[in-house]
C-alpha atoms as a PDB file:
ATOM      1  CA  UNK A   1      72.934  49.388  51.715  1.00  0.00           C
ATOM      2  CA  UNK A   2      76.009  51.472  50.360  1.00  0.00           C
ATOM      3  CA  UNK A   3      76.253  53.218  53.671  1.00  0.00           C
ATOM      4  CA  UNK A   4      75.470  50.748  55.912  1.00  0.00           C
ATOM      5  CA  UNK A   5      78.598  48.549  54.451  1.00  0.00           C
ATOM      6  CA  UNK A   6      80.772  51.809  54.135  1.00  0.00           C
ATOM      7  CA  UNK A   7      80.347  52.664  58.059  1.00  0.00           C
ATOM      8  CA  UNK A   8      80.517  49.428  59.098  1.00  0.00           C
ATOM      9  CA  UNK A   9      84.174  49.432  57.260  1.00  0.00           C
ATOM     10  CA  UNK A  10      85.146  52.593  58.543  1.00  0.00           C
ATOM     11  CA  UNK A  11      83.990  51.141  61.866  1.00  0.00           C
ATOM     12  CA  UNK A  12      86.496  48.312  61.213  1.00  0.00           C
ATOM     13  CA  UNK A  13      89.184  50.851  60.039  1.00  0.00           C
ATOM     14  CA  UNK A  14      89.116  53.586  63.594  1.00  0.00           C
ATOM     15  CA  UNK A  15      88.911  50.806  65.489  1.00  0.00           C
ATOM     16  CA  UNK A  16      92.446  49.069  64.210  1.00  0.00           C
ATOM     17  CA  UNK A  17      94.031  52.149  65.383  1.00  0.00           C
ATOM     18  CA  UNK A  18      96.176  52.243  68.427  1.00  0.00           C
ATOM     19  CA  UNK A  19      95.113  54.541  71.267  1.00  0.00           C
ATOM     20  CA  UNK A  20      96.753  55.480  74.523  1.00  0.00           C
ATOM     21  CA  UNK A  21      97.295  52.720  77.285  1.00  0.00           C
ATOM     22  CA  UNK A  22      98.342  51.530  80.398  1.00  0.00           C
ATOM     23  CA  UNK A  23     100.963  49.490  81.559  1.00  0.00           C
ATOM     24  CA  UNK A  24     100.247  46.447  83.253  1.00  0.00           C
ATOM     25  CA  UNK A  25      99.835  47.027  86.885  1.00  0.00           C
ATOM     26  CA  UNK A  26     102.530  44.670  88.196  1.00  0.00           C
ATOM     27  CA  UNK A  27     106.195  45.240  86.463  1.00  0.00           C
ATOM     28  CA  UNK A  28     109.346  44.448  87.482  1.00  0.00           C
ATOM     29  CA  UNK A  29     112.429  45.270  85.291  1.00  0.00           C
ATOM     30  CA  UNK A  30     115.716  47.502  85.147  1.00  0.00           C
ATOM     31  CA  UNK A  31     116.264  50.829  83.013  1.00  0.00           C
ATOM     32  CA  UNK A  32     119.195  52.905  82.175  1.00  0.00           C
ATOM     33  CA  UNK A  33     118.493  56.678  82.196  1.00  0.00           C
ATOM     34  CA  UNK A  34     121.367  59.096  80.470  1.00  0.00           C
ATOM     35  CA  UNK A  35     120.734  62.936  79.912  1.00  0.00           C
ATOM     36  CA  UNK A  36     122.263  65.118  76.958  1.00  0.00           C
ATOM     37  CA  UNK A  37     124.679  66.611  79.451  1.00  0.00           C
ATOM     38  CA  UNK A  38     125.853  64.063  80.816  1.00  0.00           C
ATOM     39  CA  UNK A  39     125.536  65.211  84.296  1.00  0.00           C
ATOM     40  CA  UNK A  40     123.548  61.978  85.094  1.00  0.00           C
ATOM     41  CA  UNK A  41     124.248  58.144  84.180  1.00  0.00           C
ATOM     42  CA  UNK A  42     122.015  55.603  85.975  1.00  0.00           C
ATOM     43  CA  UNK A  43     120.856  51.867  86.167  1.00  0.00           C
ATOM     44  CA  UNK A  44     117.957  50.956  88.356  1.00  0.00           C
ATOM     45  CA  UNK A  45     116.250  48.172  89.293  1.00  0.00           C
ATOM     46  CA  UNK A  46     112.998  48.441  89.634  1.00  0.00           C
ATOM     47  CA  UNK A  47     109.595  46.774  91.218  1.00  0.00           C
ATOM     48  CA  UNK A  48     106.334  48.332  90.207  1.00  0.00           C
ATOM     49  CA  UNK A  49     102.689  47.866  91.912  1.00  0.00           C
ATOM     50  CA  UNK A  50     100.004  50.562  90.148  1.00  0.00           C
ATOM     51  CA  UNK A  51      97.181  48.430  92.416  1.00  0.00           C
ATOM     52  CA  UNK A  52      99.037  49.213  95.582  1.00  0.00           C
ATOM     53  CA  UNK A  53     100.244  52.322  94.471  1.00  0.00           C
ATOM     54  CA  UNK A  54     104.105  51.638  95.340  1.00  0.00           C
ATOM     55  CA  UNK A  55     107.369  51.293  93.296  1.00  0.00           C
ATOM     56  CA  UNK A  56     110.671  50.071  94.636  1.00  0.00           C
ATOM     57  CA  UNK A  57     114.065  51.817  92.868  1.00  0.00           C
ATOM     58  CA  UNK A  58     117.387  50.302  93.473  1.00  0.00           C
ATOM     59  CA  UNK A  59     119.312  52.292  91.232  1.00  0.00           C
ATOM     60  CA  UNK A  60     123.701  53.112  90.910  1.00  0.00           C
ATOM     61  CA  UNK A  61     124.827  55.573  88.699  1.00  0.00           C
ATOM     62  CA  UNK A  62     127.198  58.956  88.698  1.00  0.00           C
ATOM     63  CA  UNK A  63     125.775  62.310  89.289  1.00  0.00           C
ATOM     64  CA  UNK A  64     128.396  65.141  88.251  1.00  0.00           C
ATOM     65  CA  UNK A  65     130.990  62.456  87.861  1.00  0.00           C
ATOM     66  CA  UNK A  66     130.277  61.429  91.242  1.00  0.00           C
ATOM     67  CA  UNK A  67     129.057  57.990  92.359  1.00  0.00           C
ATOM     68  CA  UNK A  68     125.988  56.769  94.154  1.00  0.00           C
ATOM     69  CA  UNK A  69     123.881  54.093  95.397  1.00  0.00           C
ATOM     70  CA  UNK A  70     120.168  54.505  96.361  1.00  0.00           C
ATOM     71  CA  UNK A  71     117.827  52.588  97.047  1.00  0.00           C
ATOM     72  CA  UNK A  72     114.167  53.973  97.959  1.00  0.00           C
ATOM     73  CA  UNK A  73     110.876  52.295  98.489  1.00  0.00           C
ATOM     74  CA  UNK A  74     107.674  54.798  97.511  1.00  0.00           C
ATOM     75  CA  UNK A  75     105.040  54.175  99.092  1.00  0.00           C
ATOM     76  CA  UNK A  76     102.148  56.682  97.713  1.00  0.00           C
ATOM     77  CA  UNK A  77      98.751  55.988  99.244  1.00  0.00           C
ATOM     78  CA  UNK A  78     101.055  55.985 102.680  1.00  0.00           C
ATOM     79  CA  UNK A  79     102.232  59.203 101.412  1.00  0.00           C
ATOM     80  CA  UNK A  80     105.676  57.424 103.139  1.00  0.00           C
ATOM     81  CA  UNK A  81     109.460  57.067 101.397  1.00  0.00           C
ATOM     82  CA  UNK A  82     112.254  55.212 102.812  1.00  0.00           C
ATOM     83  CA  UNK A  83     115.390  55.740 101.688  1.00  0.00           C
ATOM     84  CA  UNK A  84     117.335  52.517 102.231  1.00  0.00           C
ATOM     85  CA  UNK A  85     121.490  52.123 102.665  1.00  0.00           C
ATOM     86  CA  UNK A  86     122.817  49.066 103.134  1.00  0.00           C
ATOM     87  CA  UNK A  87     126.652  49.885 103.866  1.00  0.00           C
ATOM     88  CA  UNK A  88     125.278  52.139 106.928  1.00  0.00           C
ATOM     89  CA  UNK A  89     122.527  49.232 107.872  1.00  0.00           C
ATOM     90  CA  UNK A  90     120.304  52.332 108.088  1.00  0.00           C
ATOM     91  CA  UNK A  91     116.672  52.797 106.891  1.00  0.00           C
ATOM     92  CA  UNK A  92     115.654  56.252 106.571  1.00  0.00           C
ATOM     93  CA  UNK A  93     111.835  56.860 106.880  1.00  0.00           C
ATOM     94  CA  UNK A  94     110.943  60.559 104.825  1.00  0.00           C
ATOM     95  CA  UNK A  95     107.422  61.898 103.803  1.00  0.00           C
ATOM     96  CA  UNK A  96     106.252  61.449 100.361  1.00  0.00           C
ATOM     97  CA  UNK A  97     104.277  64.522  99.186  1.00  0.00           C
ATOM     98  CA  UNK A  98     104.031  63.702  95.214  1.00  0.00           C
ATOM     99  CA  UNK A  99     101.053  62.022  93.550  1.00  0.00           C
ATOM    100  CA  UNK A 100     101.433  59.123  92.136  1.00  0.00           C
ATOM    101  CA  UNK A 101     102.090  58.468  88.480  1.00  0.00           C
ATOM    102  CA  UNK A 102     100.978  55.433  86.614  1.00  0.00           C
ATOM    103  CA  UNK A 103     102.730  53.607  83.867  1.00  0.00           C
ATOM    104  CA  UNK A 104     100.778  55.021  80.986  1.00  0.00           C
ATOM    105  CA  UNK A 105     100.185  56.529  77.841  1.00  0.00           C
ATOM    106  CA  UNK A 106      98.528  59.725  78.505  1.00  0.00           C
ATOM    107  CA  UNK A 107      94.949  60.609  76.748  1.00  0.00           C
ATOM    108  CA  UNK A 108      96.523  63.800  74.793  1.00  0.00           C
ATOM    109  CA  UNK A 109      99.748  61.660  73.498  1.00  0.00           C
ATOM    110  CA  UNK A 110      99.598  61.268  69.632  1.00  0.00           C
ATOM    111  CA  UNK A 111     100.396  58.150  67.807  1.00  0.00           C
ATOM    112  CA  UNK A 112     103.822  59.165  65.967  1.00  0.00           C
ATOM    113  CA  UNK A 113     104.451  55.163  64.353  1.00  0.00           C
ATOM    114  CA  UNK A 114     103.986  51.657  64.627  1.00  0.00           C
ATOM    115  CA  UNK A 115     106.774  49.326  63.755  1.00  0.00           C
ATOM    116  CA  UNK A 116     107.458  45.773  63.844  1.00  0.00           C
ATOM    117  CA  UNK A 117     111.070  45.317  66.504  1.00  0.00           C
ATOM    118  CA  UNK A 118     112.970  42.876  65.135  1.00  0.00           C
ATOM    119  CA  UNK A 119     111.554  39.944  62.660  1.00  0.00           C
ATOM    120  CA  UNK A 120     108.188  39.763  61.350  1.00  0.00           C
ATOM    121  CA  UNK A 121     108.914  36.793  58.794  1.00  0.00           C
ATOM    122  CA  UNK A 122     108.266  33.929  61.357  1.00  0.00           C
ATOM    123  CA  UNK A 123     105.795  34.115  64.420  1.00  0.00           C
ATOM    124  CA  UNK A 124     106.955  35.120  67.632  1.00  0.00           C
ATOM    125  CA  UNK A 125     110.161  36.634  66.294  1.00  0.00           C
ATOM    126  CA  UNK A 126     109.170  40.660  66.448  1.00  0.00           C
ATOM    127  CA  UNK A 127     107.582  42.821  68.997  1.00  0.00           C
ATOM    128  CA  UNK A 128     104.916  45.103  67.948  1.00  0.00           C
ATOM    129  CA  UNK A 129     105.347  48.752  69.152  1.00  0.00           C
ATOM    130  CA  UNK A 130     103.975  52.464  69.258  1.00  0.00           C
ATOM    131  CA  UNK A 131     105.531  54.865  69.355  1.00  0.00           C
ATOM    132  CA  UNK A 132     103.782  58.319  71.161  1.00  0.00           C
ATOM    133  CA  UNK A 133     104.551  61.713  71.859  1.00  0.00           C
ATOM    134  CA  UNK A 134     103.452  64.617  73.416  1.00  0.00           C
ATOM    135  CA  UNK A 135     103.923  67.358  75.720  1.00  0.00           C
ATOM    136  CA  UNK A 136     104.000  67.389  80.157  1.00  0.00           C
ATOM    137  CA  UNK A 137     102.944  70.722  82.063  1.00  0.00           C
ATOM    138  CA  UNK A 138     105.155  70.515  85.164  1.00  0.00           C
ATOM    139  CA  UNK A 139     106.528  72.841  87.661  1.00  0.00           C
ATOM    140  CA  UNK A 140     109.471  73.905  86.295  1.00  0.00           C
ATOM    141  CA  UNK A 141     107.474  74.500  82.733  1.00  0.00           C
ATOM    142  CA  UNK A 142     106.628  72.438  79.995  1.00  0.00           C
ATOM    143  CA  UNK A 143     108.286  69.233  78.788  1.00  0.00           C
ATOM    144  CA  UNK A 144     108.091  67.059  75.910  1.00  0.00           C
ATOM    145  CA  UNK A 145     108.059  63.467  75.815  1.00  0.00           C
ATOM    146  CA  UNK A 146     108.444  60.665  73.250  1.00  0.00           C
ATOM    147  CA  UNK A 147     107.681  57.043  74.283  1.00  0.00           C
ATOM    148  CA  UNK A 148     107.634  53.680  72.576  1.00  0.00           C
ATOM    149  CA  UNK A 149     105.717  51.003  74.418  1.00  0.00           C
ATOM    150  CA  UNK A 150     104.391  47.232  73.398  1.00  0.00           C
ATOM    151  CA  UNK A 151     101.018  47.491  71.240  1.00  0.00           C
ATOM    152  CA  UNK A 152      99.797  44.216  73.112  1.00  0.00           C
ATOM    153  CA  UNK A 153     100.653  44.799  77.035  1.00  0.00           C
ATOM    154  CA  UNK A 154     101.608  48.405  76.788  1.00  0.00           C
ATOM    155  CA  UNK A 155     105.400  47.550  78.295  1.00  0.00           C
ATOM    156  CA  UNK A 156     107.573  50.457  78.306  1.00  0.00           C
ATOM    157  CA  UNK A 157     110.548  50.049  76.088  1.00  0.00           C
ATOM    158  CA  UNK A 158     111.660  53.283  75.426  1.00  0.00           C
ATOM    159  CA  UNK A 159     111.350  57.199  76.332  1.00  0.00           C
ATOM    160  CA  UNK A 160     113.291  60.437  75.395  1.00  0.00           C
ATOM    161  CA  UNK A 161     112.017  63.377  77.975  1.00  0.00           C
ATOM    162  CA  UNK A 162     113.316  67.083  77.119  1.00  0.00           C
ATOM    163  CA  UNK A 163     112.827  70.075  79.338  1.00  0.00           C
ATOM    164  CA  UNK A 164     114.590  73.326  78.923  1.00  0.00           C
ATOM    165  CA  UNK A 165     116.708  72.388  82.928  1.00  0.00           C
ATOM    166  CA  UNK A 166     117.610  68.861  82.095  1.00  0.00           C
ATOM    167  CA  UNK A 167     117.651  68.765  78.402  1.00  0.00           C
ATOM    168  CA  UNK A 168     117.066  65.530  76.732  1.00  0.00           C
ATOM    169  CA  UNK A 169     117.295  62.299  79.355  1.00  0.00           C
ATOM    170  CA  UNK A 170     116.641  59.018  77.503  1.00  0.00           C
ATOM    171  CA  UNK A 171     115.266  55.815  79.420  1.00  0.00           C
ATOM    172  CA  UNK A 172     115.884  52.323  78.268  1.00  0.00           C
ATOM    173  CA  UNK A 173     113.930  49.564  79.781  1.00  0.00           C
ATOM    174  CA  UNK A 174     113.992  46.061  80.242  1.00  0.00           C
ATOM    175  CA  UNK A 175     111.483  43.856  81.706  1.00  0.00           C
ATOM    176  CA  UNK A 176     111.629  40.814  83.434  1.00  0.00           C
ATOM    177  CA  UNK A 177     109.490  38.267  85.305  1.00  0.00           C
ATOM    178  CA  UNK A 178     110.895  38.404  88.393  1.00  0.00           C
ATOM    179  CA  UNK A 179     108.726  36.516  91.051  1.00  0.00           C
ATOM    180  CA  UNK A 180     110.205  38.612  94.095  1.00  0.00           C
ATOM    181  CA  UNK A 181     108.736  42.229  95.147  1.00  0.00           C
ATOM    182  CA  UNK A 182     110.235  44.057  97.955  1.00  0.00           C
ATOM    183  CA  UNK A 183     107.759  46.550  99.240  1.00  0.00           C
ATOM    184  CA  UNK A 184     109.079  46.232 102.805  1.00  0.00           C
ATOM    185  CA  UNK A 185     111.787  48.629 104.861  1.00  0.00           C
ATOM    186  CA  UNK A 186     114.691  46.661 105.635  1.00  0.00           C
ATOM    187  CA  UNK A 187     114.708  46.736 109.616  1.00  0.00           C
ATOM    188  CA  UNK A 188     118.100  47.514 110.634  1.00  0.00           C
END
């Protein structure tokens, strides 16, 4: 009887634990995204559909303390990206040749923390979050990550990247419910 209560306890205990997620499949939000070297200060806007397999970026920033303003619309199962400029009135249409990435907590992260954002004394005054971290295998070599996202939802709040070309690029987030997604070219 020991054993059976003991298991069913420990039962209760691994499955408290947070484990890797995914985001919700329709987002909509802005981010910032800032590297160590500066070379790169941005704010997007962005649309998100994981079911269609699309994202729209509308994003200004400075690049090497110059200026720009892009907008693109990635359109993955297409394998299509058109890169959009609306002081030209011109809609460039570009193959897309990258897979496409979902929102998520990979498998292989580990679970560095949970902490309560803001107030826990009252109800509805604190967001729960995880924080995860773990390492990327991409082209250029590998890259580590850090990411803190909702424990109920899975929203992206926060993620520090670090690769040995870019060094550390941190990306803020911000979500809101915005009832408007552009997933068509303009037609100039």
């Amino acid at each position: 009887m020991r054993l059976l209560v003991l298991t069913c306890l420990l039962a209760v205990c691994l499955a408290q634990k947070p484990h890797p997620c995914s985001s919700p499949p329709l987002l909509t939000g802005s981010f910032s995204v800032s590297t160590q070297n500066e070379k790169l200060m941005g704010f997007a806007k962005y649309s998100y559909d994981a079911l269609r397999k699309r994202v729209h970026l509308r994003e200004v920033g400075s690049y090497n303390n110059k200026t720009f303003h892009i907008d693109l619309l990635l359109l993955y199962k297409e394998g299509v990206m058109y890169k959009i400029n609306y002081k030209n009135r011109t809609c460039c249409k570009k193959p897309l040749s990258v897979d496409f990435h979902p929102l998520e907590i990979p498998q292989s992260a580990s679970l560095l923390g949970q902490v309560v954002l803001g107030s826990s004394s009252g109800p509805g005054q604190g967001v729960l979050v995880n924080t995860w971290a773990g390492e990327l295998k991409l082209k250029e070599g590998p890259a580590k990550y850090m990411s803190t996202v909702t424990e109920f939802g899975c929203i992206p709040i926060s993620t520090l990247f670090h690769s040995k070309k870019s060094g550390w690029v941190v990306v803020r987030s911000v979500h809101a419910c915005d009832t408007v997604h552009i997933f068509s070219p303009e037609a100039f």
